[in-house]
N, C-alpha and C. Protein backbone atom coordinates (compact mmCIF):
# COMPACT_ATOMS: atom_id res chain seq x y z
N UNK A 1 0.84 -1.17 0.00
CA UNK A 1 0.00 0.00 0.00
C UNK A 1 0.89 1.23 0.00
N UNK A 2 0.90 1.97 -1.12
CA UNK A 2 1.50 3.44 -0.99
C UNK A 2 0.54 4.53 -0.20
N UNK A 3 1.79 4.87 0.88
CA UNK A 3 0.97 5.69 1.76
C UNK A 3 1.37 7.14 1.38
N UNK A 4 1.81 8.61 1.08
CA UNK A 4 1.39 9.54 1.73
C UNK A 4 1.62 10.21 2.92
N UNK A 5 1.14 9.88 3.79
CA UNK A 5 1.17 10.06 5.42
C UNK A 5 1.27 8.70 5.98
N UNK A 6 2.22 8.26 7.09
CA UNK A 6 1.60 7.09 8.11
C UNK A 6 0.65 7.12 9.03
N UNK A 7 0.37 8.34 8.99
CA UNK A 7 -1.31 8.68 10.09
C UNK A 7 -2.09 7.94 9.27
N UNK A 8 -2.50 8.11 8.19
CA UNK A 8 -3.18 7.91 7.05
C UNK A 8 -3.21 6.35 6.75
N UNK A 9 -2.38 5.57 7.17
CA UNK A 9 -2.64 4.10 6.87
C UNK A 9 -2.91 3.39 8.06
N UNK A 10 -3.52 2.51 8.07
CA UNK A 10 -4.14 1.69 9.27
C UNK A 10 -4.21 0.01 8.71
N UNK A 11 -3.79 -0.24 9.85
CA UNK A 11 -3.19 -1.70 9.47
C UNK A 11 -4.23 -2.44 10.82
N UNK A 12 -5.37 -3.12 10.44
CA UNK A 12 -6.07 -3.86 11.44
C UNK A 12 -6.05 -4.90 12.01
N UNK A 13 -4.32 -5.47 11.74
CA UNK A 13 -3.84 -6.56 12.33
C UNK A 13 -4.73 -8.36 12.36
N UNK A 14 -5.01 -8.55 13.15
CA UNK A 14 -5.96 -9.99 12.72
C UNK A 14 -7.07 -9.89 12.10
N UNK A 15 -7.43 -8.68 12.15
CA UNK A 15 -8.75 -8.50 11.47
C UNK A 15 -8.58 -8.75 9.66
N UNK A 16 -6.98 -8.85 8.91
CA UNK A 16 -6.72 -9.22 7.82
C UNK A 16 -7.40 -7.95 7.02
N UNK A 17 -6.93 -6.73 7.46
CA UNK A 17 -7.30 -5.34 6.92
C UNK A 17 -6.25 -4.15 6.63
N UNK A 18 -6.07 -3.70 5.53
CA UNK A 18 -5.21 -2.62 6.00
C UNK A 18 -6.25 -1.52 5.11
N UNK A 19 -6.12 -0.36 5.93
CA UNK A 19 -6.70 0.36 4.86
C UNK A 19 -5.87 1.71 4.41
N UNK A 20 -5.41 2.76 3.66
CA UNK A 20 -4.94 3.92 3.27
C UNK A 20 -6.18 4.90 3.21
N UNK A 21 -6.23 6.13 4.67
CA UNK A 21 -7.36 7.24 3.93
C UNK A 21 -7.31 7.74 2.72
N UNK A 22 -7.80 8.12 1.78
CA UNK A 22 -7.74 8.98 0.67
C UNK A 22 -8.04 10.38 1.19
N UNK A 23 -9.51 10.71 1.60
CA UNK A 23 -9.96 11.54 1.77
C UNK A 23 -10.66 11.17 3.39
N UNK A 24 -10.11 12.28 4.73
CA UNK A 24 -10.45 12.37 5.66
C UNK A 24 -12.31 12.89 5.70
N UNK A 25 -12.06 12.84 6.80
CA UNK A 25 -13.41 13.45 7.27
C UNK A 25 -13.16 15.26 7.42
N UNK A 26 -11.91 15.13 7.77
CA UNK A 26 -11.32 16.99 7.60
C UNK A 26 -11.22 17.33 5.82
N UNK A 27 -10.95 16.51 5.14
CA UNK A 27 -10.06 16.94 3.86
C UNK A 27 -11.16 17.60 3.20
N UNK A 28 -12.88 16.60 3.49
CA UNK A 28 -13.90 16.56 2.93
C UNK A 28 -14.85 17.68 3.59
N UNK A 29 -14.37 18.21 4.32
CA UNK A 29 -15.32 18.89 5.26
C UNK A 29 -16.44 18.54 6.07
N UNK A 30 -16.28 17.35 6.06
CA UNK A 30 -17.65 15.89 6.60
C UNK A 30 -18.22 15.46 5.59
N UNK A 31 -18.20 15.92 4.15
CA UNK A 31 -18.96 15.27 3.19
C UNK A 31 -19.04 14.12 3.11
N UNK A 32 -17.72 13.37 3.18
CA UNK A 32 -17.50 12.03 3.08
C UNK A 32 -16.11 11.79 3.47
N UNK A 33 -15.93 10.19 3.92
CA UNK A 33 -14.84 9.87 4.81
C UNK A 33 -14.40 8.69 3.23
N UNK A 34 -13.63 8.36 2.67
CA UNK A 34 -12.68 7.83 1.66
C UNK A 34 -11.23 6.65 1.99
N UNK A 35 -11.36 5.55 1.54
CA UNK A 35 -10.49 4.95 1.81
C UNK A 35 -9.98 4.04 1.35
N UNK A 36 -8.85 3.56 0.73
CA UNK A 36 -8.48 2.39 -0.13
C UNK A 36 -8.60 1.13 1.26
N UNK A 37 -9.43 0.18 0.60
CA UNK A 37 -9.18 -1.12 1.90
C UNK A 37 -9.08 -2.02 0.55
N UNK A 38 -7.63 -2.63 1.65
CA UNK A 38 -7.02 -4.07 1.47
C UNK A 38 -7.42 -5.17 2.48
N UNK A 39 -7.99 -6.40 1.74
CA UNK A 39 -8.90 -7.28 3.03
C UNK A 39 -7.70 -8.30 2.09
N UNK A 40 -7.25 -9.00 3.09
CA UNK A 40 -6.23 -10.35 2.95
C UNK A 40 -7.84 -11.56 2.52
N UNK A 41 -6.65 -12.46 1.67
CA UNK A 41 -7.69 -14.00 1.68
C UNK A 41 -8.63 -14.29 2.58
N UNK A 42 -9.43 -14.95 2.53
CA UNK A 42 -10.60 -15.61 3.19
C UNK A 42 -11.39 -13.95 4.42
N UNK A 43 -11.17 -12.99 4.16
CA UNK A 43 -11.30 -11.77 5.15
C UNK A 43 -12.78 -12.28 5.74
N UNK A 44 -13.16 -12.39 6.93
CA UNK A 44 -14.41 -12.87 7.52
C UNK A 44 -15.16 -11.41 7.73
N UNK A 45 -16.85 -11.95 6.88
CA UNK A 45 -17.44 -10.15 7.08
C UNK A 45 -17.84 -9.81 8.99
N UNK A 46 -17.54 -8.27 9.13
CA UNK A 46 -18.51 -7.75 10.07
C UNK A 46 -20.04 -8.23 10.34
N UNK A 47 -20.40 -7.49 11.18
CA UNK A 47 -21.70 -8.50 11.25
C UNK A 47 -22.64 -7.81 10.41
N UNK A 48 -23.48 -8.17 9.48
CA UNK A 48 -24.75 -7.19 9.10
C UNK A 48 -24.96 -6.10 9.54
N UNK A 49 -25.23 -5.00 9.32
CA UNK A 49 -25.58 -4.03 10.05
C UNK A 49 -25.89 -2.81 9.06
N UNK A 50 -26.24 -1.81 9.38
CA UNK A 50 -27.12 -0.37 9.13
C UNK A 50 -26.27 0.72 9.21
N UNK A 51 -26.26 1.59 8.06
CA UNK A 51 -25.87 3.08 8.08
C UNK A 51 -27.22 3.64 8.38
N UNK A 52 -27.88 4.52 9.64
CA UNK A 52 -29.12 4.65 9.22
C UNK A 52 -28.73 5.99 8.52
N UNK A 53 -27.67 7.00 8.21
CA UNK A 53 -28.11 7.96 7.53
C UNK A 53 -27.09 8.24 6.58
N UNK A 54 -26.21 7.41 6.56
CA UNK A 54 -25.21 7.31 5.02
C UNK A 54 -24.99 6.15 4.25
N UNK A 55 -24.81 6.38 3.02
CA UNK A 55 -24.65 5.68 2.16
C UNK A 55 -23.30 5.30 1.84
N UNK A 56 -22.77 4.00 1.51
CA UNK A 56 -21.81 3.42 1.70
C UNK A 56 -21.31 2.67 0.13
N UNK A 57 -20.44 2.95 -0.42
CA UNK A 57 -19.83 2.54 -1.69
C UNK A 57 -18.91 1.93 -1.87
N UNK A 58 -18.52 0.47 -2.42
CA UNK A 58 -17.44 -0.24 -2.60
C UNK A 58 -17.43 -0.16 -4.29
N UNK A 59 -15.97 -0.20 -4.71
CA UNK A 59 -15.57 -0.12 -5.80
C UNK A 59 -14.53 -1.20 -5.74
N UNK A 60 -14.45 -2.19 -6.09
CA UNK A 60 -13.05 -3.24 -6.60
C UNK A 60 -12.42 -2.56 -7.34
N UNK A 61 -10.89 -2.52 -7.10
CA UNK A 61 -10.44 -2.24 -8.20
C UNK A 61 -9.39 -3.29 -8.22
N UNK A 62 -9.38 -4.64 -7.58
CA UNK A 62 -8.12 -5.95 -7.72
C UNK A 62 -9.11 -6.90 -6.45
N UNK A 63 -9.11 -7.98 -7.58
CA UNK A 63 -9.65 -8.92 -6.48
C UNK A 63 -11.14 -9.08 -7.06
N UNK A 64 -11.74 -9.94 -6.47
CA UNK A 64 -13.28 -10.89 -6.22
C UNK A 64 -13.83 -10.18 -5.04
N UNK A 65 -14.79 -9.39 -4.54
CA UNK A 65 -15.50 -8.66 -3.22
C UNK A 65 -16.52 -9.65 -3.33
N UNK A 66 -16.94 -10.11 -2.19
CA UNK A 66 -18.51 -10.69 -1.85
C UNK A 66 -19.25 -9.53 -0.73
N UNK A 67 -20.31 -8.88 -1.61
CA UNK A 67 -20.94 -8.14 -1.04
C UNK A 67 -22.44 -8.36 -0.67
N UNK A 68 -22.96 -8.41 0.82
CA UNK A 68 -24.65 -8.23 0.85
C UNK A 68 -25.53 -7.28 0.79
N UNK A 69 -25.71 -7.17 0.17
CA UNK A 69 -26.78 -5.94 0.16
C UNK A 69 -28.48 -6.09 0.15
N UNK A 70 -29.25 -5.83 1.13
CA UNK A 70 -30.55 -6.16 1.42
C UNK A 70 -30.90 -7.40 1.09
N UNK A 71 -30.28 -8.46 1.61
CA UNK A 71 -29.78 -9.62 2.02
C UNK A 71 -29.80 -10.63 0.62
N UNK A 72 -28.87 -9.96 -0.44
CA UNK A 72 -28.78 -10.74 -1.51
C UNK A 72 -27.16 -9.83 -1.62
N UNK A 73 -26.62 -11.56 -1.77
CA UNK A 73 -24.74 -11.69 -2.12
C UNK A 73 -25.06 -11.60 -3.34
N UNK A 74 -23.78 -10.98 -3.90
CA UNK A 74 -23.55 -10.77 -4.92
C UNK A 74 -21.71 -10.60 -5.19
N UNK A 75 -21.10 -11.21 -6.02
CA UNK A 75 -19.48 -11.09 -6.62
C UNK A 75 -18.92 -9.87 -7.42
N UNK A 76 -18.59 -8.73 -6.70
CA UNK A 76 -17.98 -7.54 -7.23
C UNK A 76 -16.63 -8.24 -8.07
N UNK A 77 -16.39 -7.69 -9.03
CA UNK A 77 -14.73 -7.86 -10.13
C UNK A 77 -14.34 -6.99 -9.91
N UNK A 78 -13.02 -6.75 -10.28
CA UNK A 78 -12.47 -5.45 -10.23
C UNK A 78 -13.25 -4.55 -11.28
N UNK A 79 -13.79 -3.33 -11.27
CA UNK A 79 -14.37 -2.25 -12.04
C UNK A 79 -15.57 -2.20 -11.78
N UNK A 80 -16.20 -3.21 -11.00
CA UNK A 80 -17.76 -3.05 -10.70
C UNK A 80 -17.98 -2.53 -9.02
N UNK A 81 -18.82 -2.05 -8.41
CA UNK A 81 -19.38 -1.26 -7.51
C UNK A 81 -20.69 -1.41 -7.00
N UNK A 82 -20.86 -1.58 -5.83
CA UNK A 82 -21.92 -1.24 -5.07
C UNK A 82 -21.89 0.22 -4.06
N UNK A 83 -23.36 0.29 -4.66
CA UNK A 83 -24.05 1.30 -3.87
C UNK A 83 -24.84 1.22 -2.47
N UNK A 84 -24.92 1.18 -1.30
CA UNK A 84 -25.65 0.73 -0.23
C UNK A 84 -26.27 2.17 0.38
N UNK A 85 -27.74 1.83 0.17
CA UNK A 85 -28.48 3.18 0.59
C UNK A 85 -28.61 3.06 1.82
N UNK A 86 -28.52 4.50 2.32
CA UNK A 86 -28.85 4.62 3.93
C UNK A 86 -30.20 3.84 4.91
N UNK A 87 -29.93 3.14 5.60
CA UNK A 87 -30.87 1.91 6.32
C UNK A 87 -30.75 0.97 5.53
N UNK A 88 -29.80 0.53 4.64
CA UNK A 88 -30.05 -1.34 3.75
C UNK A 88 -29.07 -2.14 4.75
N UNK A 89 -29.57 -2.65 5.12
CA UNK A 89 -28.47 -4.35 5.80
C UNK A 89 -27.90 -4.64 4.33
N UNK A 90 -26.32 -4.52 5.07
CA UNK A 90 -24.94 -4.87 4.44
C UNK A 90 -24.01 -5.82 5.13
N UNK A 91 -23.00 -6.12 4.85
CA UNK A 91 -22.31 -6.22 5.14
C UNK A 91 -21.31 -6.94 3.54
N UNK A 92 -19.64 -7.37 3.84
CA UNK A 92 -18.93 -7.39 2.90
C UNK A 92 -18.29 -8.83 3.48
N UNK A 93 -17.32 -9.30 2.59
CA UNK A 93 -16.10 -10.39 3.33
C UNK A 93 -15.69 -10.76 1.66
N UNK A 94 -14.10 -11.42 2.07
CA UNK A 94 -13.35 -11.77 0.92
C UNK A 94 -13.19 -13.29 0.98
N UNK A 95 -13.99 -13.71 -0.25
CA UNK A 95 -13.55 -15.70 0.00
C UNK A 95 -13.04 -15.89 -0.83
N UNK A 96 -12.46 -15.26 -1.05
CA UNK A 96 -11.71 -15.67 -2.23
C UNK A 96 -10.28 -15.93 -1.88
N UNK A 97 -9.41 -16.73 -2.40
CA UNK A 97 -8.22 -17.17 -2.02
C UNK A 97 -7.30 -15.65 -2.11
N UNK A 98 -7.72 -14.85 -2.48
CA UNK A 98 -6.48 -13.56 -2.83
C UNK A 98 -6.88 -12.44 -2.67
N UNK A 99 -5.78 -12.00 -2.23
CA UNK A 99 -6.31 -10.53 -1.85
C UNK A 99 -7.09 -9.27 -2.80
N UNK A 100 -8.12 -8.52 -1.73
CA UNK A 100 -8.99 -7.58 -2.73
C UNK A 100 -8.79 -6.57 -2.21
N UNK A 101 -8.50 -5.34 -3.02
CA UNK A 101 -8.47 -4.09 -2.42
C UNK A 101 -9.54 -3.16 -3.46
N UNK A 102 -10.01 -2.55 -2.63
CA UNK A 102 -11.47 -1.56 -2.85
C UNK A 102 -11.01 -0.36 -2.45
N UNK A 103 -12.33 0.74 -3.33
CA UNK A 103 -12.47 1.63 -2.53
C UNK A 103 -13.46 1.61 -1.96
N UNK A 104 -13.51 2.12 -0.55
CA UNK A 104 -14.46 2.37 0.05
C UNK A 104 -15.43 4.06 0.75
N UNK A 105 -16.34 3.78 0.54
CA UNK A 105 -16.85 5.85 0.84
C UNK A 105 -18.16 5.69 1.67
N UNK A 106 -18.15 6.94 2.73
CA UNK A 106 -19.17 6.53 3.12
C UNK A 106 -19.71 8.18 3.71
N UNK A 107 -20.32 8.40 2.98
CA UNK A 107 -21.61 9.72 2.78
C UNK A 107 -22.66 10.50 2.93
N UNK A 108 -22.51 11.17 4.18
CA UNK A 108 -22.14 12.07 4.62
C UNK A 108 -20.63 11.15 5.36
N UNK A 109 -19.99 11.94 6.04
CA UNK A 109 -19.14 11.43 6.94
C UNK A 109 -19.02 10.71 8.26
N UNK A 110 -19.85 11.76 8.32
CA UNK A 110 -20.26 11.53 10.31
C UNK A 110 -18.86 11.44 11.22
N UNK A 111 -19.20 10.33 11.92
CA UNK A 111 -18.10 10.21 12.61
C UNK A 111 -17.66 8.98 12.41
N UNK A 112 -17.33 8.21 10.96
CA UNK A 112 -16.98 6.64 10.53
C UNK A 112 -15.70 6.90 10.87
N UNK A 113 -14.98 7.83 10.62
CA UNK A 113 -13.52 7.61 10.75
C UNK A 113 -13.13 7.21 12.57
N UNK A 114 -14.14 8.01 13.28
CA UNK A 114 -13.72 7.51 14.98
C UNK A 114 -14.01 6.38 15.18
N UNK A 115 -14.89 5.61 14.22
CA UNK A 115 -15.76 4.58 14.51
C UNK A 115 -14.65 3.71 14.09
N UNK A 116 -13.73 3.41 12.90
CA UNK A 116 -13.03 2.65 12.58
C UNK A 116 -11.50 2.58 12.79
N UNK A 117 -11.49 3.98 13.62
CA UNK A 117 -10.26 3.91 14.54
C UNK A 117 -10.46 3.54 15.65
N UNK A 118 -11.78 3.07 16.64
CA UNK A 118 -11.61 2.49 17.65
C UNK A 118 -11.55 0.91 17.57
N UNK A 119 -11.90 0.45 15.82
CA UNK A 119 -12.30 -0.88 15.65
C UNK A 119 -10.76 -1.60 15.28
N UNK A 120 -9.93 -0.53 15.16
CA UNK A 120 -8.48 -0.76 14.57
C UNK A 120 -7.82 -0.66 15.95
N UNK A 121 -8.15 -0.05 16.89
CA UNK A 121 -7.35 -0.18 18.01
C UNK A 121 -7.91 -1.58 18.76
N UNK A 122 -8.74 -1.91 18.65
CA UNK A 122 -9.33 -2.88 19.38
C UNK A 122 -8.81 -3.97 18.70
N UNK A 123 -8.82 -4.37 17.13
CA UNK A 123 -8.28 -5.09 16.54
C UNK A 123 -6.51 -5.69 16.94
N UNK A 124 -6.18 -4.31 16.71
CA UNK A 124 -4.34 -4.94 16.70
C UNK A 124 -4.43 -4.90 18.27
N UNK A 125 -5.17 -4.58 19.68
CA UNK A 125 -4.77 -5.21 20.50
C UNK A 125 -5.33 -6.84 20.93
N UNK A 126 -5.61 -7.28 19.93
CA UNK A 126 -6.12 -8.89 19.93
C UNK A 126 -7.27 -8.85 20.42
N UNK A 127 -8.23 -7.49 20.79
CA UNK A 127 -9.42 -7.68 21.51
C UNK A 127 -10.97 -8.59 21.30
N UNK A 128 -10.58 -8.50 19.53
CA UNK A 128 -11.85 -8.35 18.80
C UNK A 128 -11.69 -9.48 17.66
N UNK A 129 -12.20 -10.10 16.62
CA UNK A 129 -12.09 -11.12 15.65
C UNK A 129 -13.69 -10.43 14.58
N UNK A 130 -13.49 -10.89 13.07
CA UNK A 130 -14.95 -11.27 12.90
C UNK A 130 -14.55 -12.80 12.41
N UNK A 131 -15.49 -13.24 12.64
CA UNK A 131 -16.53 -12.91 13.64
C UNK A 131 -16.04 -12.81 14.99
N UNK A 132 -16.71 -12.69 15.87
CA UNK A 132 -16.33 -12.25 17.29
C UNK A 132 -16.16 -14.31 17.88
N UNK A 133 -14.68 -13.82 18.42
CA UNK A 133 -14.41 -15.24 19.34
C UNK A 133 -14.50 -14.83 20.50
N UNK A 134 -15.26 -15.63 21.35
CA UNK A 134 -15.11 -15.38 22.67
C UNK A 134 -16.09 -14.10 23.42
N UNK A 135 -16.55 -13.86 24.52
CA UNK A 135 -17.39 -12.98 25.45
C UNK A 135 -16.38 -11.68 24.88
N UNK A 136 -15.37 -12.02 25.42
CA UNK A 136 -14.85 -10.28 25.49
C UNK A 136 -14.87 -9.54 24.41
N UNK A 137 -14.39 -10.68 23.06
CA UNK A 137 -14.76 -10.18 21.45
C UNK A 137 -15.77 -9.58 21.36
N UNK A 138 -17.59 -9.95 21.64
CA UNK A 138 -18.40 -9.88 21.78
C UNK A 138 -18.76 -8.87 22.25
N UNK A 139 -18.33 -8.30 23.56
CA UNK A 139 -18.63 -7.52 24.53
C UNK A 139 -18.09 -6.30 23.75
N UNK A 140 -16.80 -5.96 23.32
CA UNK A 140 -16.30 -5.23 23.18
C UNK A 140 -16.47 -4.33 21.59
N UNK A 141 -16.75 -5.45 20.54
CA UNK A 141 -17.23 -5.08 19.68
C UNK A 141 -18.80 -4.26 19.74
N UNK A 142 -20.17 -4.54 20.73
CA UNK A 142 -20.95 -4.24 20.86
C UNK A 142 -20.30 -2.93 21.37
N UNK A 143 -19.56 -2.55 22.41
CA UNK A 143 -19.88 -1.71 23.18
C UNK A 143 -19.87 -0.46 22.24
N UNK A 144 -18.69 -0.86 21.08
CA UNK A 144 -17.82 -0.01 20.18
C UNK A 144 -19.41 0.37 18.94
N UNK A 145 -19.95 -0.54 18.64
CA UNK A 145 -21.06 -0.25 18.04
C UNK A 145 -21.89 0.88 18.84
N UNK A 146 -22.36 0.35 20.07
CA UNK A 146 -23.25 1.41 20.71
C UNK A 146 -22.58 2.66 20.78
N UNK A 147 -21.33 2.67 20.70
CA UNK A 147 -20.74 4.66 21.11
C UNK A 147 -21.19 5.04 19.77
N UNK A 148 -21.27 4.31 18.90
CA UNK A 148 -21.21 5.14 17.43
C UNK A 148 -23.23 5.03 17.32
N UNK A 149 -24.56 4.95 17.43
CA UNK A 149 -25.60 4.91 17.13
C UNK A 149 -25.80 5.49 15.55
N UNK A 150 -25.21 6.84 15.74
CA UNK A 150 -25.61 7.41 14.35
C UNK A 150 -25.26 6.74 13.05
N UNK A 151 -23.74 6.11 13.10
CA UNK A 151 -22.64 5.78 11.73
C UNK A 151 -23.58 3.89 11.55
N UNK A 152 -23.60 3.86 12.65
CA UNK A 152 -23.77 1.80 12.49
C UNK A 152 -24.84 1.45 13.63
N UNK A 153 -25.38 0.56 13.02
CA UNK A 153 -26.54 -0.33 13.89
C UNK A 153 -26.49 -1.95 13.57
N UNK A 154 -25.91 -2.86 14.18
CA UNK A 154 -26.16 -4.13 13.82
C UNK A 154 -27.86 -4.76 13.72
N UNK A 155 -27.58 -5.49 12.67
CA UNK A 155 -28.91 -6.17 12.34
C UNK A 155 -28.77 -7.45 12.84
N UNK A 156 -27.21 -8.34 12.68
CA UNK A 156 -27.45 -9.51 13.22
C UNK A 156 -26.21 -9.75 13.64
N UNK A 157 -25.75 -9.80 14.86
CA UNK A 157 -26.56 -9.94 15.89
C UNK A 157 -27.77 -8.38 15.97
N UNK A 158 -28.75 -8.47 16.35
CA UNK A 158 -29.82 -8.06 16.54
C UNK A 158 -29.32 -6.54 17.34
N UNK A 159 -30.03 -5.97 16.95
CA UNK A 159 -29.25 -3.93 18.16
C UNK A 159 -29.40 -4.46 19.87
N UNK A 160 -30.70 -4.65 19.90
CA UNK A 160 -31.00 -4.90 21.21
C UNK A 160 -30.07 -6.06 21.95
N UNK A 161 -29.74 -6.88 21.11
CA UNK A 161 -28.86 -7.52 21.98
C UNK A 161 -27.50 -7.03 21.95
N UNK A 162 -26.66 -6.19 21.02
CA UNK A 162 -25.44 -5.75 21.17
C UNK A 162 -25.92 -4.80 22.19
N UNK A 163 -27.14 -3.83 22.23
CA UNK A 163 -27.19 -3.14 23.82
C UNK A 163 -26.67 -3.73 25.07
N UNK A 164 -27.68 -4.59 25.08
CA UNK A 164 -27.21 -5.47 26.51
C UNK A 164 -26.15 -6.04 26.86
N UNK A 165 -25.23 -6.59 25.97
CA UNK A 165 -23.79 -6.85 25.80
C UNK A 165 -23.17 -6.00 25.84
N UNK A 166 -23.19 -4.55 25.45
CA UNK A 166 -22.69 -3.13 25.86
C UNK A 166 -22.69 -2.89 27.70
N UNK A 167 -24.14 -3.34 27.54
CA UNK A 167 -24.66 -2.68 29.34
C UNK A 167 -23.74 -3.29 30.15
N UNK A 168 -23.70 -4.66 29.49
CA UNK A 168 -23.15 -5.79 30.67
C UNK A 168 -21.77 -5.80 30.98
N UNK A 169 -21.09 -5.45 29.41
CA UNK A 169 -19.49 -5.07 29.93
C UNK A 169 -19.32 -3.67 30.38
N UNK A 170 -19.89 -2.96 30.20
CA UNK A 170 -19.91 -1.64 31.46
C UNK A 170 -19.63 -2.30 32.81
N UNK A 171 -20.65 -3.00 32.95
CA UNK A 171 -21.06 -3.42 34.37
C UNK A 171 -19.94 -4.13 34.81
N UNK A 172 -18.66 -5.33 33.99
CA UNK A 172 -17.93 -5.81 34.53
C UNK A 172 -16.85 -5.16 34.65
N UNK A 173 -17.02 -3.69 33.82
CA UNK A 173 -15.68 -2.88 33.95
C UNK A 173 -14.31 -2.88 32.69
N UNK A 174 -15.39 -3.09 31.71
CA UNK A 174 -14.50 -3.33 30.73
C UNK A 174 -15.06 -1.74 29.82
N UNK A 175 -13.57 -1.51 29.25
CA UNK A 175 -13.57 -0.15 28.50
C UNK A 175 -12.95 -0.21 27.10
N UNK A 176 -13.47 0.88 26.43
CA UNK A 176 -12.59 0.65 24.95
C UNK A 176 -11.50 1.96 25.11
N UNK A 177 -10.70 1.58 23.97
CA UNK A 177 -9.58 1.51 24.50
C UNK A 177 -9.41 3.16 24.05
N UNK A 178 -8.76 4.01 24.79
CA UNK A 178 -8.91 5.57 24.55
C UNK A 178 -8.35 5.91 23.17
N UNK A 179 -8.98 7.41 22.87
CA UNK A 179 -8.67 7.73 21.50
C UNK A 179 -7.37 8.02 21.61
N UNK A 180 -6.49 7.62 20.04
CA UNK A 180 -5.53 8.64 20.07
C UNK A 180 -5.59 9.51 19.09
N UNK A 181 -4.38 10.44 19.60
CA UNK A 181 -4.36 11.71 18.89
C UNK A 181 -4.13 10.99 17.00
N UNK A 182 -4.03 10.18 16.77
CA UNK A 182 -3.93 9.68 15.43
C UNK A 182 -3.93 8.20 15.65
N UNK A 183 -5.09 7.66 14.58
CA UNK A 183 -4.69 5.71 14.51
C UNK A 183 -3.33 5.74 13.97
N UNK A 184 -1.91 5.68 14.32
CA UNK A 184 -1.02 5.27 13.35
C UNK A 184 -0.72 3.75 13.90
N UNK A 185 -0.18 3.26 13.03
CA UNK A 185 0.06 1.63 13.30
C UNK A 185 1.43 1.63 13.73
């Protein structure tokens, strides 16, 4: 990945992700947050889930993408694109034996970029998997969903239950992990 800046690249460690910003959430003025993602072989998707008020765009440009969109998969090539309108259950993953790198955009901005720098810190500290292994995976990925309401809403697992899995690791004292002044890897 040619980076630019090393602020600017984010490497999500087991999660089998690296991504390069193109265009910040500053560069854009919030219009939209921009990003080349590289998902390694077999990349396991996030869970289903909801932009309820932006729209979300993958572009292949190397590689096979398996994308869901309002719960029909479909095989992106390199040069083809999906569009995901605000409230459609999505989600993405790579089964393919080789690596795919996309672009990815997501419109208005909001706050995706805090959202996927806490999912990158949580990642490279072994916290988190997709799918989620283990309670704390679980716990911790929900909690990270609930700070963000506006950018993401899981569909499956279900909202209401990533709530309560939020509530509950509150309750045992588990925290995500503080911002920094930059995701650098």
């Amino acid at each position: 990945m040619d980076a630019v800046n090393e602020d600017r690249v984010w490497d999500f460690g087991p999660l089998g992700m690296k991504w390069e910003i193109t265009k910040s959430t500053a560069d854009t003025s919030g219009e939209f947050f921009e990003a080349i993602n590289v998902l390694a072989p077999e990349f396991e998707s996030p869970p289903l889930h909801i932009h309820p008020a932006a729209e979300e765009v993958y572009e292949v440009v190397a590689g096979t993408l398996d994308v869901c969109v309002g719960g029909q998969w479909r095989k992106l090539e390199a040069g083809e694109s999906a569009t995901v309108p605000p409230g459609t259950p999505h989600t993405l993953k790579n089964g393919s034996g080789a690596e795919v790198r996309l672009i990815n955009v997501h419109r208005p901005a909001q706050q995706f970029e805090q959202f996927f720098g806490g999912l990158r810190r949580l990642a490279v500290s072994g916290s988190v998997t997709f799918p989620p292994k283990g309670l704390r995976s679980v716990i911790l990925l929900s909690m990270l969903f609930c700070k963000y309401p506006q950018e993401i809403i899981s569909v499956k697992p279900p909202r209401w239950l990533m709530s309560f899995m939020a509530r509950f690791g509150r309750l045992l004292g588990f925290k995500l992990p503080a911002d920094e002044s930059s995701d650098k890897t």
